[in-house]
PDB file of N, CA and C in Angstrom:
ATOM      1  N   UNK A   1     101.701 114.176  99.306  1.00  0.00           N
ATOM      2  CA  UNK A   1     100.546 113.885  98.497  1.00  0.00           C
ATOM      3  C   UNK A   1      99.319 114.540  99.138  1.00  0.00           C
ATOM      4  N   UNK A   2      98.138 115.417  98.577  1.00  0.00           N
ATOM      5  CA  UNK A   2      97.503 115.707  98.526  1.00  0.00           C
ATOM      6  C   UNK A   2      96.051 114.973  98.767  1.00  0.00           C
ATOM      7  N   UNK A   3      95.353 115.203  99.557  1.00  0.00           N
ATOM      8  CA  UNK A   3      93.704 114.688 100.026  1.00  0.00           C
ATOM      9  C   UNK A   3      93.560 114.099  98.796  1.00  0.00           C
ATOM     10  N   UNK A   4      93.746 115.074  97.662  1.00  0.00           N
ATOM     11  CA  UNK A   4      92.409 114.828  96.271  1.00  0.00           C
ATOM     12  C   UNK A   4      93.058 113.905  95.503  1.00  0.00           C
ATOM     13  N   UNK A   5      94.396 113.433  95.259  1.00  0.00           N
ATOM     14  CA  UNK A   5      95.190 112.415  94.739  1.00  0.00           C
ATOM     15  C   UNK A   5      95.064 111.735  95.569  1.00  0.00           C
ATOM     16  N   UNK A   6      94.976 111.629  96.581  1.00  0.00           N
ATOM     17  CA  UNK A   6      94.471 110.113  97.181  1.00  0.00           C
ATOM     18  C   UNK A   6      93.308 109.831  96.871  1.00  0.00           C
ATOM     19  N   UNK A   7      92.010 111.000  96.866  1.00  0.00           N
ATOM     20  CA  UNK A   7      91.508 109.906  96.407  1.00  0.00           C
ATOM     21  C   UNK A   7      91.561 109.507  95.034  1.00  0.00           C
ATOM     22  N   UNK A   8      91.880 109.886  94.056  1.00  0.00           N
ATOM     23  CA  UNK A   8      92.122 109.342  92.770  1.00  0.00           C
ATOM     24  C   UNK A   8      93.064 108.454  92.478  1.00  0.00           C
ATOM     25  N   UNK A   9      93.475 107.467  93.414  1.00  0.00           N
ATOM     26  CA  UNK A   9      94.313 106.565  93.543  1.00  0.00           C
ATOM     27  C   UNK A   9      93.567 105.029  93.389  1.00  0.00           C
ATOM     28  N   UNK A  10      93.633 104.344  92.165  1.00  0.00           N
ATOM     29  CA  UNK A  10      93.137 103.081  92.246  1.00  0.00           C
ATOM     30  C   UNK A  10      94.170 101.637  92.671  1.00  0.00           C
ATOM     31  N   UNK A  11      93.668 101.066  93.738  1.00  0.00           N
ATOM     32  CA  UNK A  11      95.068  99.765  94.276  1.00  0.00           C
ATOM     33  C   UNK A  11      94.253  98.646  94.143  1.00  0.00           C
ATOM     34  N   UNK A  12      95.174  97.830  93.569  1.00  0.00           N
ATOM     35  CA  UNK A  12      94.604  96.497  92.636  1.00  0.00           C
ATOM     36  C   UNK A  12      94.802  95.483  93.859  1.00  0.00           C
ATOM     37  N   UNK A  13      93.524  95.341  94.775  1.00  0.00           N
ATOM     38  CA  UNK A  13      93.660  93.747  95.999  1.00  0.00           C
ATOM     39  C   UNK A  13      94.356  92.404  96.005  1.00  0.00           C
ATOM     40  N   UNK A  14      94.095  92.601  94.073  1.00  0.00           N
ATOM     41  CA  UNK A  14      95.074  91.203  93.966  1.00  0.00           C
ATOM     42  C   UNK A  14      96.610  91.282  93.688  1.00  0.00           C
ATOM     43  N   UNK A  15      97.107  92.316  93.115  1.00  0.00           N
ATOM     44  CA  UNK A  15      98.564  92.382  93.175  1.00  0.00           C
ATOM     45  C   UNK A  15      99.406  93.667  93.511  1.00  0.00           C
ATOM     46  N   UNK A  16      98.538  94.507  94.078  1.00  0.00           N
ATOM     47  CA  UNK A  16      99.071  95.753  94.933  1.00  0.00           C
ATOM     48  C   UNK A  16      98.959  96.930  93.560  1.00  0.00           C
ATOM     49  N   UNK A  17      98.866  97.155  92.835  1.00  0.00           N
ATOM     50  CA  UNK A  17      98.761  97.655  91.383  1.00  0.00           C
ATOM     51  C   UNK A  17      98.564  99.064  92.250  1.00  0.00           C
ATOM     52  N   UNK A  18      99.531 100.447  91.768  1.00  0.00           N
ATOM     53  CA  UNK A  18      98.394 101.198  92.174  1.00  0.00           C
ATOM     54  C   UNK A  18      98.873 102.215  90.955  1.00  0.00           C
ATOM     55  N   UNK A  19      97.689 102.954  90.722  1.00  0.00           N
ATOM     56  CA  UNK A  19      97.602 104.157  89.733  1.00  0.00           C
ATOM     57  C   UNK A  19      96.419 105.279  90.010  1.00  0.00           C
ATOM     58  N   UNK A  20      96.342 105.871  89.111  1.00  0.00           N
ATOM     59  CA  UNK A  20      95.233 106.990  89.130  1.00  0.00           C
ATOM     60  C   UNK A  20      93.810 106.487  88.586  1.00  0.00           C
ATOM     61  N   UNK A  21      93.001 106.211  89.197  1.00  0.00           N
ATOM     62  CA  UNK A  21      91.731 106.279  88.633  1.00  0.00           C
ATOM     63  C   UNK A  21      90.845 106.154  87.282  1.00  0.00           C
ATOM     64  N   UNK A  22      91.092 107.574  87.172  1.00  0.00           N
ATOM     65  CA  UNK A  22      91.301 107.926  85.429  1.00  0.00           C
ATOM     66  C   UNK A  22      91.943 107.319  84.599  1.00  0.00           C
ATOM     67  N   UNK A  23      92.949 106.868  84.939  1.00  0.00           N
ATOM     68  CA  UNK A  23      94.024 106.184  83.876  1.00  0.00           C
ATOM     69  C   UNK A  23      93.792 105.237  83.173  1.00  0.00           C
ATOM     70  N   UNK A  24      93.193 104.413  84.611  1.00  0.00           N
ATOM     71  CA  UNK A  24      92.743 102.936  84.548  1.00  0.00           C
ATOM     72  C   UNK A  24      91.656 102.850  83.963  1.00  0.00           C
ATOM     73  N   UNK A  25      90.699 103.904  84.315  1.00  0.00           N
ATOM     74  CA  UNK A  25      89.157 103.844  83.085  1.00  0.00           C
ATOM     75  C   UNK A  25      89.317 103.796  81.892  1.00  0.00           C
ATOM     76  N   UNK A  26      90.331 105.054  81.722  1.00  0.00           N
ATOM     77  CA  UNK A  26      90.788 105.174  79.855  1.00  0.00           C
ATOM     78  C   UNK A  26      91.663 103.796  79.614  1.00  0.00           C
ATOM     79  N   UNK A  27      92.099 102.932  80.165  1.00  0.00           N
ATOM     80  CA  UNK A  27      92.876 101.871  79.462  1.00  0.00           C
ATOM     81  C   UNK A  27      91.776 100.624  79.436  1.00  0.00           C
ATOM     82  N   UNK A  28      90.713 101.132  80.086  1.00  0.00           N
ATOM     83  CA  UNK A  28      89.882  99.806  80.580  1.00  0.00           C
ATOM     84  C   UNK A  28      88.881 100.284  79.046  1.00  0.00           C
ATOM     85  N   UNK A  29      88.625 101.712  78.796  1.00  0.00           N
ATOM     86  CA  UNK A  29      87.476 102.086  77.544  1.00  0.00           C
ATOM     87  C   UNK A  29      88.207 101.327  76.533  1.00  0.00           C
ATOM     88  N   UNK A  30      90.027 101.920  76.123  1.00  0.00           N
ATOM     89  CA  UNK A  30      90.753 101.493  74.926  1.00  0.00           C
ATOM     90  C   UNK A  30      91.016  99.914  74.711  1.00  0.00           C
ATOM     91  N   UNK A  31      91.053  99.256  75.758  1.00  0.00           N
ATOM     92  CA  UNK A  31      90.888  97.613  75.685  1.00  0.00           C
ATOM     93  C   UNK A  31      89.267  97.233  75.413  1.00  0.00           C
ATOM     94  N   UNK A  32      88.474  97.479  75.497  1.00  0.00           N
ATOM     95  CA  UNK A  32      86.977  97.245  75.149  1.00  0.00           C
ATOM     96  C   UNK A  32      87.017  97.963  73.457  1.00  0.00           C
ATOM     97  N   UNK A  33      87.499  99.087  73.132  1.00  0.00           N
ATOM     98  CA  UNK A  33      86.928 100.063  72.147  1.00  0.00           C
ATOM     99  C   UNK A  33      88.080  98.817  70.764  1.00  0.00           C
ATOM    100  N   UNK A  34      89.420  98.170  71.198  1.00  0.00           N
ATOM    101  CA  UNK A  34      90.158  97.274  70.698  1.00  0.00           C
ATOM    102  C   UNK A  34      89.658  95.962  70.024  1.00  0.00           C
ATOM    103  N   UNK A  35      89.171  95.598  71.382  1.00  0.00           N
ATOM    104  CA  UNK A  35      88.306  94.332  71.335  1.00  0.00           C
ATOM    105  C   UNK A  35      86.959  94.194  70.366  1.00  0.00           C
ATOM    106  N   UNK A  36      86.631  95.281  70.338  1.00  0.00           N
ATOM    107  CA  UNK A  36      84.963  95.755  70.157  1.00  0.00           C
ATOM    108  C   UNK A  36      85.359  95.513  68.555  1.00  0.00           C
ATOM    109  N   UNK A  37      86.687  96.460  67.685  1.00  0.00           N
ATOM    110  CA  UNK A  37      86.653  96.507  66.643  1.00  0.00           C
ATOM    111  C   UNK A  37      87.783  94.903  65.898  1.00  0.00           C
ATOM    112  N   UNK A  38      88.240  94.203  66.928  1.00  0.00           N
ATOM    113  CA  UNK A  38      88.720  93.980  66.206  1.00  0.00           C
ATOM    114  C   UNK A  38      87.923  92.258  67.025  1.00  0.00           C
ATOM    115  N   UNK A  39      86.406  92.233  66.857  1.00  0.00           N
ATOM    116  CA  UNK A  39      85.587  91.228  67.148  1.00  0.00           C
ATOM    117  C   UNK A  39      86.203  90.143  68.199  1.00  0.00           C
ATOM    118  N   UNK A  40      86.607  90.617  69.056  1.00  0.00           N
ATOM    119  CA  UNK A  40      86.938  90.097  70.200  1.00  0.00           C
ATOM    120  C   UNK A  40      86.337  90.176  71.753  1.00  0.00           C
ATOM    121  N   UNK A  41      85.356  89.170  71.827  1.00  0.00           N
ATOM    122  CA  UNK A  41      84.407  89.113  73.042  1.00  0.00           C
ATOM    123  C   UNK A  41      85.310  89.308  73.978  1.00  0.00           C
ATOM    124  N   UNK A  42      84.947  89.981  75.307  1.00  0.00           N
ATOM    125  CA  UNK A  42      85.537  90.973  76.538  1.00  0.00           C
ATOM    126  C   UNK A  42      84.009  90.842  77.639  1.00  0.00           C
ATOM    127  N   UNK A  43      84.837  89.938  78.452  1.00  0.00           N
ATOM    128  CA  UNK A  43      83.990  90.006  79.844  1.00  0.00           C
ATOM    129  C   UNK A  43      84.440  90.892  80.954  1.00  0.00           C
ATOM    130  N   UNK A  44      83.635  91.302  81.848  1.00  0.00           N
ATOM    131  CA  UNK A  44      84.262  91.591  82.994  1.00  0.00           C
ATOM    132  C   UNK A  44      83.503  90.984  84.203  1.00  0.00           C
ATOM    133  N   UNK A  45      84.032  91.045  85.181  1.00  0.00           N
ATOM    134  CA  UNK A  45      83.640  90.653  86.362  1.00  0.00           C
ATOM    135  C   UNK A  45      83.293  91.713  87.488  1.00  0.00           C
ATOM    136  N   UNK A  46      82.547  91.976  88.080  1.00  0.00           N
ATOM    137  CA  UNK A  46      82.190  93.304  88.631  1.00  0.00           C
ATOM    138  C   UNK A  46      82.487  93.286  90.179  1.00  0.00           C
ATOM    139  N   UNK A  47      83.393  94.343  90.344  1.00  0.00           N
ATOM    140  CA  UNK A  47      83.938  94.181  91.541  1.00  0.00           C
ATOM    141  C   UNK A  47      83.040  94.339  92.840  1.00  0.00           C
ATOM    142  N   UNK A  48      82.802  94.356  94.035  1.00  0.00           N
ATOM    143  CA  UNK A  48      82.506  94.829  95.437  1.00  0.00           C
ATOM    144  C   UNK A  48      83.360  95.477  96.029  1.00  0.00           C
ATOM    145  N   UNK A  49      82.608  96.675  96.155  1.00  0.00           N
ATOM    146  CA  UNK A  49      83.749  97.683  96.521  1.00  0.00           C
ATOM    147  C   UNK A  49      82.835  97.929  98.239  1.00  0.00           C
ATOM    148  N   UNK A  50      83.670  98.878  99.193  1.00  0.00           N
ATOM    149  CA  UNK A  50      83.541  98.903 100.435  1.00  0.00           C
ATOM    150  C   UNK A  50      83.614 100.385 100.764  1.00  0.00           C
ATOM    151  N   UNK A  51      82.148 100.962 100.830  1.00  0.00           N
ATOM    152  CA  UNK A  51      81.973 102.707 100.929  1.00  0.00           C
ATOM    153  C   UNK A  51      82.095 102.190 101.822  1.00  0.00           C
ATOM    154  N   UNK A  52      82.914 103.890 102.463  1.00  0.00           N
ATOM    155  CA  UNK A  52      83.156 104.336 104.196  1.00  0.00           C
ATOM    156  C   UNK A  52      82.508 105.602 103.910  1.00  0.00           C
TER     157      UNK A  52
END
């Protein structure tokens, strides 16, 4: 694996989840863009993340 795929690697703290970055944005837009049309309120909770 490659520097630049690591970093495009997103790992979920609470159940080890891991995927690409990107992936997870576009499934996170299509669950909001779902919700949005089919009048279904969608919270999120905003993570703390830890720059090095």
């Amino acid at each position: 694996m490659t520097n630049i795929s690591l970093m495009h690697e997103y790992h979920c703290r609470h159940c080890g989840y891991t995927s690409n970055d990107d992936r997870i944005g576009a499934m996170n837009i299509q669950l909001l863009g779902t919700n949005w049309v089919t009048n279904k309120e969608t919270a999120f909770n905003q993570l703390q993340f830890n720059q090095e």
